[in-house]
C-alpha atoms as a PDB file:
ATOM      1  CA  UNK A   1      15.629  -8.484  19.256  1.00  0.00           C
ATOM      2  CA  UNK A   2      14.162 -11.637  21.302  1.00  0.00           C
ATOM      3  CA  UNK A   3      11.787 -13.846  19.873  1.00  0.00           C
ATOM      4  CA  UNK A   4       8.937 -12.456  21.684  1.00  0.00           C
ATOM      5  CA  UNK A   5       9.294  -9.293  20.230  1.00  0.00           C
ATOM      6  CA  UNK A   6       9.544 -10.626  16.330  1.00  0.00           C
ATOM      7  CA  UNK A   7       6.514 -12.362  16.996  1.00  0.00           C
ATOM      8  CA  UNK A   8       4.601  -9.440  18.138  1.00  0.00           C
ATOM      9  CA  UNK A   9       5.896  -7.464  15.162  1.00  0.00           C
ATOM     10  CA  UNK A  10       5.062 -10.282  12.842  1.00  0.00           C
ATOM     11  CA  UNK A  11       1.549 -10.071  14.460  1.00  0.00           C
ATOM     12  CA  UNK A  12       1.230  -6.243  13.541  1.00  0.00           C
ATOM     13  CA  UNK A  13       2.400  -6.908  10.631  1.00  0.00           C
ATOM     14  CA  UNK A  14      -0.088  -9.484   9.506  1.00  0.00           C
ATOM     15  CA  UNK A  15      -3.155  -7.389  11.271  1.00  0.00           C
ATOM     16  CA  UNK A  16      -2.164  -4.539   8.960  1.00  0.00           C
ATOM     17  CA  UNK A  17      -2.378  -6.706   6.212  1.00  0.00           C
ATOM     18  CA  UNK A  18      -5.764  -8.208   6.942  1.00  0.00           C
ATOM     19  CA  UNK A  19      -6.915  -4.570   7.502  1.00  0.00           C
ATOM     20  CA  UNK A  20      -5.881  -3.367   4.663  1.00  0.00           C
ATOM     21  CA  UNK A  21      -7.481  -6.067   2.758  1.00  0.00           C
ATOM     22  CA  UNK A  22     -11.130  -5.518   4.999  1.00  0.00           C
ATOM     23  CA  UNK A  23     -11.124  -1.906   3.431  1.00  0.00           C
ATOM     24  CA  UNK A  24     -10.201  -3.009  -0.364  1.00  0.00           C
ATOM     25  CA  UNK A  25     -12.701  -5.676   0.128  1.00  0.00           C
ATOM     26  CA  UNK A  26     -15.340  -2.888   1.772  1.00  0.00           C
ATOM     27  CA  UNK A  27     -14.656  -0.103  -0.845  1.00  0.00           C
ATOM     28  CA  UNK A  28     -15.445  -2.325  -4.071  1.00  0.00           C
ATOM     29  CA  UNK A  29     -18.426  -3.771  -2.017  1.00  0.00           C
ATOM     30  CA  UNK A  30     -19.425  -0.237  -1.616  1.00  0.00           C
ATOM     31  CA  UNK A  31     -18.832   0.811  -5.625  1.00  0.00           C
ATOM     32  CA  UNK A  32     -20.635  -2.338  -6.814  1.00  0.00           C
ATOM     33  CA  UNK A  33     -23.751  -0.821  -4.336  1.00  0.00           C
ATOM     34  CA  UNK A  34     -23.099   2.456  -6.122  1.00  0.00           C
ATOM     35  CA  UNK A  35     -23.415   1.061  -9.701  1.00  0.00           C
ATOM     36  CA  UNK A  36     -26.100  -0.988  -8.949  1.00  0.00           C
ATOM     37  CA  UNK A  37     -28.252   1.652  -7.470  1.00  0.00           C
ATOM     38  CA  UNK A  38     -27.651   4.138 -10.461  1.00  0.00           C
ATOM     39  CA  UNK A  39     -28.275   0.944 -12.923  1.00  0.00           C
ATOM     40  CA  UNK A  40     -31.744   0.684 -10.898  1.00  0.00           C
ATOM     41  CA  UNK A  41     -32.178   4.517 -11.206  1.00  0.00           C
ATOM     42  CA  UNK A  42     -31.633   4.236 -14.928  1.00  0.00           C
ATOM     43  CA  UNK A  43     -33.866   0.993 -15.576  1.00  0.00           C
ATOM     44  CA  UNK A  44     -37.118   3.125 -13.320  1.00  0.00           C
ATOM     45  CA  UNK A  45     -36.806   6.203 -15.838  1.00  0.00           C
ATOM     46  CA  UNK A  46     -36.916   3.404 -18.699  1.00  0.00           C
ATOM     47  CA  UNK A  47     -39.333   0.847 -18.044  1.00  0.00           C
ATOM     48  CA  UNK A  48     -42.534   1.357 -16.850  1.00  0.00           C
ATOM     49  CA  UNK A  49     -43.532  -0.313 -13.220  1.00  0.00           C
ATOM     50  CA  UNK A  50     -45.359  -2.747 -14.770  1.00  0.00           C
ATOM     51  CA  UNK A  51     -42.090  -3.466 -17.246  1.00  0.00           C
ATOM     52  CA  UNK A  52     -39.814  -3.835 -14.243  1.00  0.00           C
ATOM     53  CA  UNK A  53     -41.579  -6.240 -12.497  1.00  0.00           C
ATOM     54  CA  UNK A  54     -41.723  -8.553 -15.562  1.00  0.00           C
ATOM     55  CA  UNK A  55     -37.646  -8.067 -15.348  1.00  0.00           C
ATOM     56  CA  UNK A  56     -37.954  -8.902 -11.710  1.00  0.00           C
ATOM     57  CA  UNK A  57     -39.804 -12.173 -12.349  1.00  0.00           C
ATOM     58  CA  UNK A  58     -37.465 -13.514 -15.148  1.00  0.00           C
ATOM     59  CA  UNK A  59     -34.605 -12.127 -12.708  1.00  0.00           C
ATOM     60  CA  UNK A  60     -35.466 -15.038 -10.552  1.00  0.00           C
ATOM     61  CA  UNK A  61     -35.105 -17.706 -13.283  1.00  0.00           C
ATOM     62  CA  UNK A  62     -32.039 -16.658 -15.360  1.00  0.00           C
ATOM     63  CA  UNK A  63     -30.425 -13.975 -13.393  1.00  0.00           C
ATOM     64  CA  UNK A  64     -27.177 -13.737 -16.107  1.00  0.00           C
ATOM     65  CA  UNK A  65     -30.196 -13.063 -18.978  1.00  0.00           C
ATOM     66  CA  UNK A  66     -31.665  -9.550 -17.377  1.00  0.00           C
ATOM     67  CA  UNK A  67     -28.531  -8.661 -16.491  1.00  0.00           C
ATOM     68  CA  UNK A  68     -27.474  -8.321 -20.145  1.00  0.00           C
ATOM     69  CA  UNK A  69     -31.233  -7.350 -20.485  1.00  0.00           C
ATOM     70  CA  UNK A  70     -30.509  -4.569 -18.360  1.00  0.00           C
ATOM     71  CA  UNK A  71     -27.876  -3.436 -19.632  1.00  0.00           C
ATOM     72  CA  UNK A  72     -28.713  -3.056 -23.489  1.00  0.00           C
ATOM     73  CA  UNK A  73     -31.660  -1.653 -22.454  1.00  0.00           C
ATOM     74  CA  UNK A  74     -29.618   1.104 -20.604  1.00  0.00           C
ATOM     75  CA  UNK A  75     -27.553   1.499 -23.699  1.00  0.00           C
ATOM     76  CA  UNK A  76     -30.628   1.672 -26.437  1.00  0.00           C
ATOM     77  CA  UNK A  77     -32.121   4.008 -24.125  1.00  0.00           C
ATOM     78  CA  UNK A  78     -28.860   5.983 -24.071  1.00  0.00           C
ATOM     79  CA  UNK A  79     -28.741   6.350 -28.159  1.00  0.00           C
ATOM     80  CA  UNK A  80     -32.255   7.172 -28.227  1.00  0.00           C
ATOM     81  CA  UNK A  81     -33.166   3.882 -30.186  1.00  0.00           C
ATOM     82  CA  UNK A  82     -36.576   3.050 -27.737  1.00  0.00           C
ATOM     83  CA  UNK A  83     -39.369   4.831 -26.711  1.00  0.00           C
ATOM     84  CA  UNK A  84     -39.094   6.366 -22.667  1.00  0.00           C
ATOM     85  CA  UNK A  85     -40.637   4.752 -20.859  1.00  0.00           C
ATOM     86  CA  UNK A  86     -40.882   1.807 -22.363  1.00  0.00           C
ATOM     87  CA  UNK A  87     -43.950   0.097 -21.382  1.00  0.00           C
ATOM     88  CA  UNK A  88     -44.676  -3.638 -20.643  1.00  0.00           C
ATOM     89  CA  UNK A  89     -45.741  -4.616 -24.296  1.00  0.00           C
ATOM     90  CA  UNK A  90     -42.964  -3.144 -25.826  1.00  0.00           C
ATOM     91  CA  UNK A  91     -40.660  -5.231 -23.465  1.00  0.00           C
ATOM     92  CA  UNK A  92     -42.261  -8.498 -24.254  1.00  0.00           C
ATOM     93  CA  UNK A  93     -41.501  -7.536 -28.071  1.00  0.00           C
ATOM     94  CA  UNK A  94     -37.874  -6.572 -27.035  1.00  0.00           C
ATOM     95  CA  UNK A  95     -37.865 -10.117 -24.828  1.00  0.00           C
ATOM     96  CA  UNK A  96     -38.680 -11.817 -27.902  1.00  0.00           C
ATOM     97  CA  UNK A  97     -36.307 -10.560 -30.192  1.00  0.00           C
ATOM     98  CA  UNK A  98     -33.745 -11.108 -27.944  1.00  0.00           C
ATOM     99  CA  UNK A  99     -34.617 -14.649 -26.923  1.00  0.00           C
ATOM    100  CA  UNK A 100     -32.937 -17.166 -28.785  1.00  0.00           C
ATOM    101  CA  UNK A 101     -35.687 -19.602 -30.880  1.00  0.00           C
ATOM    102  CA  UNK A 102     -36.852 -23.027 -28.641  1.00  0.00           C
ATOM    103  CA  UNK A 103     -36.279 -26.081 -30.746  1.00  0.00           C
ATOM    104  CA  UNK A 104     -38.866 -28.737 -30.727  1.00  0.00           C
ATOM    105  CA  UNK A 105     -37.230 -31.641 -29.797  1.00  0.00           C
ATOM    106  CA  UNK A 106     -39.451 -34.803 -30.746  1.00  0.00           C
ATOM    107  CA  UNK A 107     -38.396 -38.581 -29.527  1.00  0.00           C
ATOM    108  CA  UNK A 108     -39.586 -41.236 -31.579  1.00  0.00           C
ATOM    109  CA  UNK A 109     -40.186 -44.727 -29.701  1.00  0.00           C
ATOM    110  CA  UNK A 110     -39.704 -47.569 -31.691  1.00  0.00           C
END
């Protein structure tokens, strides 16, 4: 085998690799779409429009917080332990429970 032709192999081999690894890469991009869409489905049959746009707006700030938001709402919904749908009052109750206490922090100046 001459050099020209291990290199060309070595070539197929590698573009094989690389398109193997597009289509991992595009298939969990594609299942993460999937879950996220039926997560969306779920959260319209539970909250009330005016409920998910609240979500939306704290979404913005503290993206990590309605995602767990989200999701334990999904899960109380699931046991039967809320109300469907659960309007925006009820959320803000929900919010609050959830939300750990702010501490007033006071500086005294000497």
């Amino acid at each position: 085998m001459s050099s020209d032709e291990e290199l060309d192999l070595l070539r197929q081999k590698r573009m094989q690799e690389l398109q193997r690894q597009l289509a991992q890469e595009q298939q969990k991009t594609e299942i993460q779409q999937r879950m996220d869409e039926q997560k969306q489905n779920l959260l319209r049959a539970i909250l009330t429009v005016e409920a998910r746009q609240r979500l939306n707006r704290i979404k913005m700030v503290r993206p990590e917080y309605v995602q767990q938001i989200e999701l334990q709402l999904i899960q109380l919904a699931q046991t039967g332990r809320i109300p469907l749908p659960m309007d925006d009052q009820q959320l803000k109750v929900i919010l609050s429970k959830l939300q750990p206490e702010k501490k007033n922090i006071r500086f005294r100046y000497r």
